[in-house]
C-alpha atoms as a PDB file:
ATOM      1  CA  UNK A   1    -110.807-162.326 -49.925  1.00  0.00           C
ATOM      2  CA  UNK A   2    -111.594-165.729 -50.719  1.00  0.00           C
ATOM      3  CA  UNK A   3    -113.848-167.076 -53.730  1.00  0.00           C
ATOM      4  CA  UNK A   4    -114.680-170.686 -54.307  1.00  0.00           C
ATOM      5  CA  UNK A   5    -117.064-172.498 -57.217  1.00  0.00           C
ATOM      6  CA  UNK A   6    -116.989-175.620 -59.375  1.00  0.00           C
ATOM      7  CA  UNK A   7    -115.557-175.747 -62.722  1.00  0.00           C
ATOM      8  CA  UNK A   8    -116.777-173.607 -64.722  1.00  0.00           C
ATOM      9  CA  UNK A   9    -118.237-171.574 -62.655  1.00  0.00           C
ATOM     10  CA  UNK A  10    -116.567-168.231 -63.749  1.00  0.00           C
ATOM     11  CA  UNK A  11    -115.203-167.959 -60.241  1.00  0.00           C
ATOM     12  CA  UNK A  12    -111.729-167.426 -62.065  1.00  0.00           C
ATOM     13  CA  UNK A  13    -112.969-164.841 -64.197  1.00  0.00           C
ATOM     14  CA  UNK A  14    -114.214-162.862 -61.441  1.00  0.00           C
ATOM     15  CA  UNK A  15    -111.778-163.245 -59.422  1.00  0.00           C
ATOM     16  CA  UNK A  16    -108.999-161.835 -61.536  1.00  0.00           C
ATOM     17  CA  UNK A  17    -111.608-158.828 -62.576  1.00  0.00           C
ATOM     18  CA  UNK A  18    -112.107-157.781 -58.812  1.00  0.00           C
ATOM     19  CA  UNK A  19    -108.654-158.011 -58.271  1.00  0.00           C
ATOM     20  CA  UNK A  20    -107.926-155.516 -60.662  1.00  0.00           C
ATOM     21  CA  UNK A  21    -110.668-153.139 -60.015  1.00  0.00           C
ATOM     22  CA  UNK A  22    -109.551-153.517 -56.331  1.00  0.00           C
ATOM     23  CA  UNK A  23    -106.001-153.199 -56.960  1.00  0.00           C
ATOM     24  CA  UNK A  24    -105.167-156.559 -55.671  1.00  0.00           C
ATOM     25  CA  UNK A  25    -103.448-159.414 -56.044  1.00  0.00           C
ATOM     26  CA  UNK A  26    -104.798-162.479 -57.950  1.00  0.00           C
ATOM     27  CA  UNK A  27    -104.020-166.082 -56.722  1.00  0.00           C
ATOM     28  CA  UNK A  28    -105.329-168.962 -58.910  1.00  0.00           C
ATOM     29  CA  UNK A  29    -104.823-171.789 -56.477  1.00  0.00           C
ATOM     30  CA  UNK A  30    -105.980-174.348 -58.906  1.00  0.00           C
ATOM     31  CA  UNK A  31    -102.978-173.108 -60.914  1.00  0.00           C
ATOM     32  CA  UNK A  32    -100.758-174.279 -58.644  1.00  0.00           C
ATOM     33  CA  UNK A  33    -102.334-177.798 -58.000  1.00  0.00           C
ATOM     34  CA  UNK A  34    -102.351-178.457 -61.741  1.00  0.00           C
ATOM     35  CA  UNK A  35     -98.782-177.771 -61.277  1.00  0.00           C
ATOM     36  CA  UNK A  36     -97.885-180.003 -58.594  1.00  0.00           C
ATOM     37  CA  UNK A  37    -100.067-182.955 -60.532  1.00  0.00           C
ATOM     38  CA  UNK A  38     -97.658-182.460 -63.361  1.00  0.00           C
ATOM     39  CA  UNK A  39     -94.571-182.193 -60.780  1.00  0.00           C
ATOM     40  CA  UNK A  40     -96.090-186.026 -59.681  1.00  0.00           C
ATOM     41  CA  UNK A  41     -97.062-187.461 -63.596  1.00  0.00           C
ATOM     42  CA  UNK A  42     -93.201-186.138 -64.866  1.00  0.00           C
ATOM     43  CA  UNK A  43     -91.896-187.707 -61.836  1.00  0.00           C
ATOM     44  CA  UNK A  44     -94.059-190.795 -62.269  1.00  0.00           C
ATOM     45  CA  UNK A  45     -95.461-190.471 -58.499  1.00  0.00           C
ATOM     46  CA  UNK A  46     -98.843-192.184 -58.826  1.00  0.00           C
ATOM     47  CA  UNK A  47    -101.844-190.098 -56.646  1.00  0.00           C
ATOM     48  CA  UNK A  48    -102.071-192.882 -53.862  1.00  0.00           C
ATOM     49  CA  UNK A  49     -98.032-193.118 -53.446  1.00  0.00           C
ATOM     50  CA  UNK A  50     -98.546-190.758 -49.885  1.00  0.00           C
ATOM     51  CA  UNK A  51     -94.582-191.307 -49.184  1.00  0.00           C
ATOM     52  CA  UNK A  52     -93.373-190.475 -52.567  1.00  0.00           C
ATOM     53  CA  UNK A  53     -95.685-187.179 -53.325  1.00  0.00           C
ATOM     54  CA  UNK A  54     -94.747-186.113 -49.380  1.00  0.00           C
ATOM     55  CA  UNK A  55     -91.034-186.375 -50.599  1.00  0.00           C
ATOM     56  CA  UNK A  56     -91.690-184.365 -53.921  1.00  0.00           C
ATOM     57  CA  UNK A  57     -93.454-181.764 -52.392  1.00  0.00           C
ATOM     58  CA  UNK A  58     -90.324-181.457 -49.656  1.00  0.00           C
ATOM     59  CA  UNK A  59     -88.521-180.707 -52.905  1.00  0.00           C
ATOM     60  CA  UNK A  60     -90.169-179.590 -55.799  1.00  0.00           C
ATOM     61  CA  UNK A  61     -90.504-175.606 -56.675  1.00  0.00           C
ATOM     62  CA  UNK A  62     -94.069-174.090 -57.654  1.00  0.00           C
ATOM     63  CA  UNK A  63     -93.908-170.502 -57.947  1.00  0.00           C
ATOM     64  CA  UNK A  64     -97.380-168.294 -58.594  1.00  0.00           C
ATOM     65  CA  UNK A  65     -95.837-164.677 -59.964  1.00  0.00           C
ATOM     66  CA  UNK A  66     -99.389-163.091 -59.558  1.00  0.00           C
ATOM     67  CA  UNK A  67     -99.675-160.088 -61.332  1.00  0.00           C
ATOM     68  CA  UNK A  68    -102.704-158.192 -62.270  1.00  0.00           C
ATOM     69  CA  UNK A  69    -104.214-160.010 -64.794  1.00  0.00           C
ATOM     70  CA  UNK A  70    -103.705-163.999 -65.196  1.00  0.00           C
ATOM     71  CA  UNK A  71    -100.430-164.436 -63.434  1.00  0.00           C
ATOM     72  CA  UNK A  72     -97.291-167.346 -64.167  1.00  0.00           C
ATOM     73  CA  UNK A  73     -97.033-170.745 -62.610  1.00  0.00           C
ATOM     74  CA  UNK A  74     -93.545-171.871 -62.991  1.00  0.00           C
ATOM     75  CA  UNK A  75     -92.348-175.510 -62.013  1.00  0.00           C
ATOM     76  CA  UNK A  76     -88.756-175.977 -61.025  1.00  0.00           C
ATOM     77  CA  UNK A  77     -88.187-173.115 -62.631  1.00  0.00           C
ATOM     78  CA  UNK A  78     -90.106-173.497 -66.085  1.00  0.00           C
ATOM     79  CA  UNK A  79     -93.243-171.109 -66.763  1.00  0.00           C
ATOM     80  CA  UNK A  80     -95.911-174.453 -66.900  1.00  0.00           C
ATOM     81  CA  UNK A  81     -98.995-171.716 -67.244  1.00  0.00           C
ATOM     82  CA  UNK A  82    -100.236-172.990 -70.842  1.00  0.00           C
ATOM     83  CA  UNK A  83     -99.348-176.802 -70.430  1.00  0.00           C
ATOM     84  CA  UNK A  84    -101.570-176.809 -67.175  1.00  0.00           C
ATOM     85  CA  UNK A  85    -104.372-175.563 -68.691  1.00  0.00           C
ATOM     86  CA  UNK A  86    -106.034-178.440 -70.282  1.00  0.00           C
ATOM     87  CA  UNK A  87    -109.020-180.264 -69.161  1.00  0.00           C
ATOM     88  CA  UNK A  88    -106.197-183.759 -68.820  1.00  0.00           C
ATOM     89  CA  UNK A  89    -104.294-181.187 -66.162  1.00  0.00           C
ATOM     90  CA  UNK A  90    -107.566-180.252 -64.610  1.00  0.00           C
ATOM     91  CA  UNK A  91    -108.257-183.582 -63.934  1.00  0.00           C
ATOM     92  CA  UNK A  92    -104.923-184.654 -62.404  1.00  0.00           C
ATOM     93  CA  UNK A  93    -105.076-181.819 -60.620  1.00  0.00           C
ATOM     94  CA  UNK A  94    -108.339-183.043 -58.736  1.00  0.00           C
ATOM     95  CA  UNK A  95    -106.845-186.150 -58.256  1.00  0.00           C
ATOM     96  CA  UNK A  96    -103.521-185.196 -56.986  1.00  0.00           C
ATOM     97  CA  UNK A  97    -105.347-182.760 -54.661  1.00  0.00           C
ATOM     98  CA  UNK A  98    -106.666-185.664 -52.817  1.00  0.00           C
ATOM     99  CA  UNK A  99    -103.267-186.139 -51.358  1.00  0.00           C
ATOM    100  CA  UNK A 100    -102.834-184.925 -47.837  1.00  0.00           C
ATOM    101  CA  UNK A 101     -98.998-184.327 -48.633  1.00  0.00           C
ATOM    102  CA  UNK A 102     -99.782-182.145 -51.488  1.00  0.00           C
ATOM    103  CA  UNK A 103    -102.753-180.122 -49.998  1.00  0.00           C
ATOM    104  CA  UNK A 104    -100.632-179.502 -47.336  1.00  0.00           C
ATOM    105  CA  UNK A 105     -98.000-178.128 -48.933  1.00  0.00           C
ATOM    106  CA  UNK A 106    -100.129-176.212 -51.292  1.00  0.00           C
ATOM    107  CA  UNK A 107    -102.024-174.520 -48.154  1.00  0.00           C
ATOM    108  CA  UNK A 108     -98.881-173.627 -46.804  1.00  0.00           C
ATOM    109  CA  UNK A 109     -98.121-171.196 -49.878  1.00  0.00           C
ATOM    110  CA  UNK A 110    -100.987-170.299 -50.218  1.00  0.00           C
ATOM    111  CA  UNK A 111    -101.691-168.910 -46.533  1.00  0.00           C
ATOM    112  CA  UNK A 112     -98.247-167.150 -46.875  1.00  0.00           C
ATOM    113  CA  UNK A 113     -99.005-165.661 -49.839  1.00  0.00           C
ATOM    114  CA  UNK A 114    -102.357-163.837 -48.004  1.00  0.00           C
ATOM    115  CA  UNK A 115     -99.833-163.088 -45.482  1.00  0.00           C
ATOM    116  CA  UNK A 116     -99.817-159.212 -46.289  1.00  0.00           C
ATOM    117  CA  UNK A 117    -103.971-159.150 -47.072  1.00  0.00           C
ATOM    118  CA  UNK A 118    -104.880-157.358 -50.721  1.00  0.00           C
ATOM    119  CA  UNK A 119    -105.173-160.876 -51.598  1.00  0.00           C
ATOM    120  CA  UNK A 120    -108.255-162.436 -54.334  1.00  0.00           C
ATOM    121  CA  UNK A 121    -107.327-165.978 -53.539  1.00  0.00           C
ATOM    122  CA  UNK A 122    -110.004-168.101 -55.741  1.00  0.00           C
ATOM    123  CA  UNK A 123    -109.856-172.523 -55.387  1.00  0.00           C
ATOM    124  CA  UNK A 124    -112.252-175.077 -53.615  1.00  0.00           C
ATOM    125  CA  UNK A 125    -111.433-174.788 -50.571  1.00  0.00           C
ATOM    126  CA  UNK A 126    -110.765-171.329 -49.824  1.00  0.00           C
ATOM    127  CA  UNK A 127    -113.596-169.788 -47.737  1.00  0.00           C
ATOM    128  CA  UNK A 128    -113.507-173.001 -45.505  1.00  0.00           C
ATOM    129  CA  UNK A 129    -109.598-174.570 -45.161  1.00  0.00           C
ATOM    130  CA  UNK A 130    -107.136-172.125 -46.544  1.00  0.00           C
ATOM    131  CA  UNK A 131    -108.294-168.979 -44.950  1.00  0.00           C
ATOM    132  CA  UNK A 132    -111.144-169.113 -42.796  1.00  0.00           C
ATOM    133  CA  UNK A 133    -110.991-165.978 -41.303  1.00  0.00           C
ATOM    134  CA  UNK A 134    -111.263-164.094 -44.908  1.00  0.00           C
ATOM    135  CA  UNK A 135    -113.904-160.829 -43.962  1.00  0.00           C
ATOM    136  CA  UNK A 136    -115.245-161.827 -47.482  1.00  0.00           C
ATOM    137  CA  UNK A 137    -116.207-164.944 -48.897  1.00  0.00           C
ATOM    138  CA  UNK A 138    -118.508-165.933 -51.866  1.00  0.00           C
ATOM    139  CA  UNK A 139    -119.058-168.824 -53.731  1.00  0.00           C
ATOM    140  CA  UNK A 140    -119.628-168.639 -57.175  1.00  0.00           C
ATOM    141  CA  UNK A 141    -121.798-171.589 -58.636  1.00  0.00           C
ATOM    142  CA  UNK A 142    -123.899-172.514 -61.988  1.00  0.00           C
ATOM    143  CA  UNK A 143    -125.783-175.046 -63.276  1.00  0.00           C
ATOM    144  CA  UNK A 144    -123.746-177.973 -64.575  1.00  0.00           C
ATOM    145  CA  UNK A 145    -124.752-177.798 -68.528  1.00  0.00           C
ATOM    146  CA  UNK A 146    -124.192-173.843 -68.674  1.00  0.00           C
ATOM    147  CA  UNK A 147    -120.580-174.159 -66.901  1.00  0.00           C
ATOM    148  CA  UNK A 148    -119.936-176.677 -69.499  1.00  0.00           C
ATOM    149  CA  UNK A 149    -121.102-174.489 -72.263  1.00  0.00           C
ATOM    150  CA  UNK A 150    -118.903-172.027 -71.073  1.00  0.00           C
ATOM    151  CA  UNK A 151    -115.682-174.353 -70.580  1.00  0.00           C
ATOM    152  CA  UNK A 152    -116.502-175.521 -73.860  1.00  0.00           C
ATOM    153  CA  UNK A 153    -116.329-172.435 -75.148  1.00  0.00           C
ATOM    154  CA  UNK A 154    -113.199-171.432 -73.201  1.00  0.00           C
ATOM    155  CA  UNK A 155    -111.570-174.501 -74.965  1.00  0.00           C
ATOM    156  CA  UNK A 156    -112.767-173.680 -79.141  1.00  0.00           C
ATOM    157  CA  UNK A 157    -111.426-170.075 -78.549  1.00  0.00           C
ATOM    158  CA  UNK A 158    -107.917-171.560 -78.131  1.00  0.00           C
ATOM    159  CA  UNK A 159    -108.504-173.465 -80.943  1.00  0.00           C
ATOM    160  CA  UNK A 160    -109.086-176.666 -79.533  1.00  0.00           C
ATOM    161  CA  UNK A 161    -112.106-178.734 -81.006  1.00  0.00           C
ATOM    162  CA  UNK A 162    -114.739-180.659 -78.600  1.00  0.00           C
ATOM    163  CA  UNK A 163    -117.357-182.830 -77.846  1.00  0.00           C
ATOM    164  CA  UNK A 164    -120.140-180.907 -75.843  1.00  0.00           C
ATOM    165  CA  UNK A 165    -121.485-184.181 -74.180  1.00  0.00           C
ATOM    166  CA  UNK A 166    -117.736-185.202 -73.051  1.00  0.00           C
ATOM    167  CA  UNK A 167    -117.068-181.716 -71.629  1.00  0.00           C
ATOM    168  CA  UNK A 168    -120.452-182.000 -69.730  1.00  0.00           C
ATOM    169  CA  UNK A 169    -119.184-185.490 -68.647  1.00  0.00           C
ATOM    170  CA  UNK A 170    -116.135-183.862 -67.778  1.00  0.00           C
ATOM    171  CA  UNK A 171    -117.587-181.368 -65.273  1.00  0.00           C
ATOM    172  CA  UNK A 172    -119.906-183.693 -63.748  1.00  0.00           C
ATOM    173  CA  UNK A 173    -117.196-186.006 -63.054  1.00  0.00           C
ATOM    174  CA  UNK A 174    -114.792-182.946 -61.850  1.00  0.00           C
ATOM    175  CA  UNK A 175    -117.933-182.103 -59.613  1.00  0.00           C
ATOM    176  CA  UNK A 176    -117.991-185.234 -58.243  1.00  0.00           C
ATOM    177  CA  UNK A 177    -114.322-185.916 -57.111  1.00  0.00           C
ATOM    178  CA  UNK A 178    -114.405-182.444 -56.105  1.00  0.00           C
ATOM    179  CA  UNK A 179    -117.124-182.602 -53.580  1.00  0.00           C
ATOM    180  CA  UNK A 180    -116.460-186.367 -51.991  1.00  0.00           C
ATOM    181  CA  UNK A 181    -112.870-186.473 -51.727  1.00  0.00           C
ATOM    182  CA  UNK A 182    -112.162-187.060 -48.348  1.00  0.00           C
ATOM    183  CA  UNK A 183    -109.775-183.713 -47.532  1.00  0.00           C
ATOM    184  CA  UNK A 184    -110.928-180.261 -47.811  1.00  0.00           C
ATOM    185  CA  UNK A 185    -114.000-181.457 -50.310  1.00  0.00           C
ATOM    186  CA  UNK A 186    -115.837-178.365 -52.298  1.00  0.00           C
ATOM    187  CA  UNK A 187    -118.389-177.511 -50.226  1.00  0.00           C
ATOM    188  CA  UNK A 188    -120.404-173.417 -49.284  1.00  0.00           C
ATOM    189  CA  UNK A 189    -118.574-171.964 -46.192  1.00  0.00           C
ATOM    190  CA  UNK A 190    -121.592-171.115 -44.180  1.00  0.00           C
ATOM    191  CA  UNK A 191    -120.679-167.346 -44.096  1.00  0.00           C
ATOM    192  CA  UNK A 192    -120.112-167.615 -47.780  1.00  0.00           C
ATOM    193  CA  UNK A 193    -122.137-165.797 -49.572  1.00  0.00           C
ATOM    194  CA  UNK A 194    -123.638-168.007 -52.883  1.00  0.00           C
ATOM    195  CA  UNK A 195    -124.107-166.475 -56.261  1.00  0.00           C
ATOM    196  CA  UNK A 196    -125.816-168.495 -58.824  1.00  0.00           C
ATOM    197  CA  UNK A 197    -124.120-166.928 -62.277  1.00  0.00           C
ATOM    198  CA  UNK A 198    -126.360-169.144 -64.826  1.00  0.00           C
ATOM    199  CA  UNK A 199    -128.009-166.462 -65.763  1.00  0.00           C
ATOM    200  CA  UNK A 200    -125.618-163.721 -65.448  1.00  0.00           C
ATOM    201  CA  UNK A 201    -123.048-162.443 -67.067  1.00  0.00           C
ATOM    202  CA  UNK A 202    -119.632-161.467 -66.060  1.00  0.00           C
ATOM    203  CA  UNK A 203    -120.015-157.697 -65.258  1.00  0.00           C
ATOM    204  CA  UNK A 204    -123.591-158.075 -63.566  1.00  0.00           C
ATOM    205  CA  UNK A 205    -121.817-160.973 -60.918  1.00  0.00           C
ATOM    206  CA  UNK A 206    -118.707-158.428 -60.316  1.00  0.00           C
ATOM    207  CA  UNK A 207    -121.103-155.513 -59.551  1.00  0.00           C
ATOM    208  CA  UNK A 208    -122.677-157.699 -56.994  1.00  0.00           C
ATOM    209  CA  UNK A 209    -119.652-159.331 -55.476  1.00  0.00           C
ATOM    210  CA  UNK A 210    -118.074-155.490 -55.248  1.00  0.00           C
ATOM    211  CA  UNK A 211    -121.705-154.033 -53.486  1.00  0.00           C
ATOM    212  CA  UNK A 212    -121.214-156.703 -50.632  1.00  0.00           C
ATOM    213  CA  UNK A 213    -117.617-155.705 -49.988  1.00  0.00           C
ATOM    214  CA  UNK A 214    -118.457-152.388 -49.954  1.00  0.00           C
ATOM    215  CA  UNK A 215    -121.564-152.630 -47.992  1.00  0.00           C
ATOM    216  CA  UNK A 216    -119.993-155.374 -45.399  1.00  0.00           C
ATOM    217  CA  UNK A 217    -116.702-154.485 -44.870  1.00  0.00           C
ATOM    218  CA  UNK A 218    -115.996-150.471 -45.631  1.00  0.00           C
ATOM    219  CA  UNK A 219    -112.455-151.254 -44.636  1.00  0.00           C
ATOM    220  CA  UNK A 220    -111.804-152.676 -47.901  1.00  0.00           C
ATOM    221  CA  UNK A 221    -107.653-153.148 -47.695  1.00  0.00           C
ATOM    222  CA  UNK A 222    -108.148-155.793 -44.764  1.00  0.00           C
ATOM    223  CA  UNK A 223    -110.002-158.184 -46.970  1.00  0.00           C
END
């Protein structure tokens, strides 16, 4: 099953709630791109060195342990899962992601890792470049001041204090590399079905993802 959104967006969040409710697997691909963006920054591998990041990939180790709630990323071996989750790492991450050698090493996990279906695999480009065949796709979306609200949110509940107006920024400018970069931009699959969460909450957009699986595909395990 593939699910794609913006930042913000609460794809994540639903994502790792139908996977447990379906008793599957969760696979936060943006997880493992923050990952490889800190492989490149530690190794000092700018984002527009192509020959350098295609070498790093050939080497480097990025693990996703899914599991049934947020799951690990580990980096050569080191669980990286709270270090990659700042807005600095989300950033890098949509930068790095821009690189053809690390997209296609990060597609090449991923697919393998749908291999065996019972699979909620959430990103940006799921639904249209990482598995296109998926029986179920939906994109989850929001309008840009309420995702920021909620990332904003997301950030003072770890403790970590910020500006509303520079989160906002934040997204907008995450939007914005997101959808023009030139490989596998964010964009709606056009079997995908949309679901603008603004003015939903959490439960209400996992009732409706779970009525269209059920109603669409009965054979639920070959999602």
């Amino acid at each position: 099953m593939a699910i794609d959104g913006p930042a913000g967006s609460g794809k994540s969040t639903v994502a790792r709630l139908l996977a447990k409710r379906l008793d599957y697997i969760y696979v936060d691909t943006g997880a493992m791109y923050r990952a490889a963006a800190l492989a490149a920054t530690r190794a000092c591998v700018a984002p527009d060195d192509e020959a350098g990041l295609k070498v790093l990939m050939m080497r480097v180790e990025i693990i996703f342990r899914p599991d049934k709630s947020e799951g690990r990323v580990h980096l050569d071996g080191e669980d990286v899962t709270d270090e990659i989750r700042t807005e600095k790492a989300g950033m890098a991450a949509s930068t790095y992601s821009r690189s053809p050698a690390v997209r296609a090493r990060m597609v090449e996990l991923q697919r393998k890792m749908a291999e065996g279906g019972g699979v909620v695999m959430e990103g940006r480009d799921i639904g249209t470049v990482v598995l296109p065949q998926a029986e179920v796709k939906i994109f989850i979306d929001a309008d840009p001041s309420e995702r920021a609200r909620r990332r904003a949110k997301e950030l003072q509940l770890r403790g970590i204090n910020v500006d509303d107006k520079a989160v906002l920024d934040e997204v907008l400018k995450r939007d914005k590399q997101d959808k023009e970069r030139e490989i596998a931009p964010l964009k709606l699959a056009p079997d995908a079905l949309r679901i603008d969460t603004t003015n939903m909450d959490i439960e209400a957009v996992l009732n409706k993802v779970v009525v269209v699986i059920e109603g669409d595909n009965p054979h639920r395990e070959n999602v």
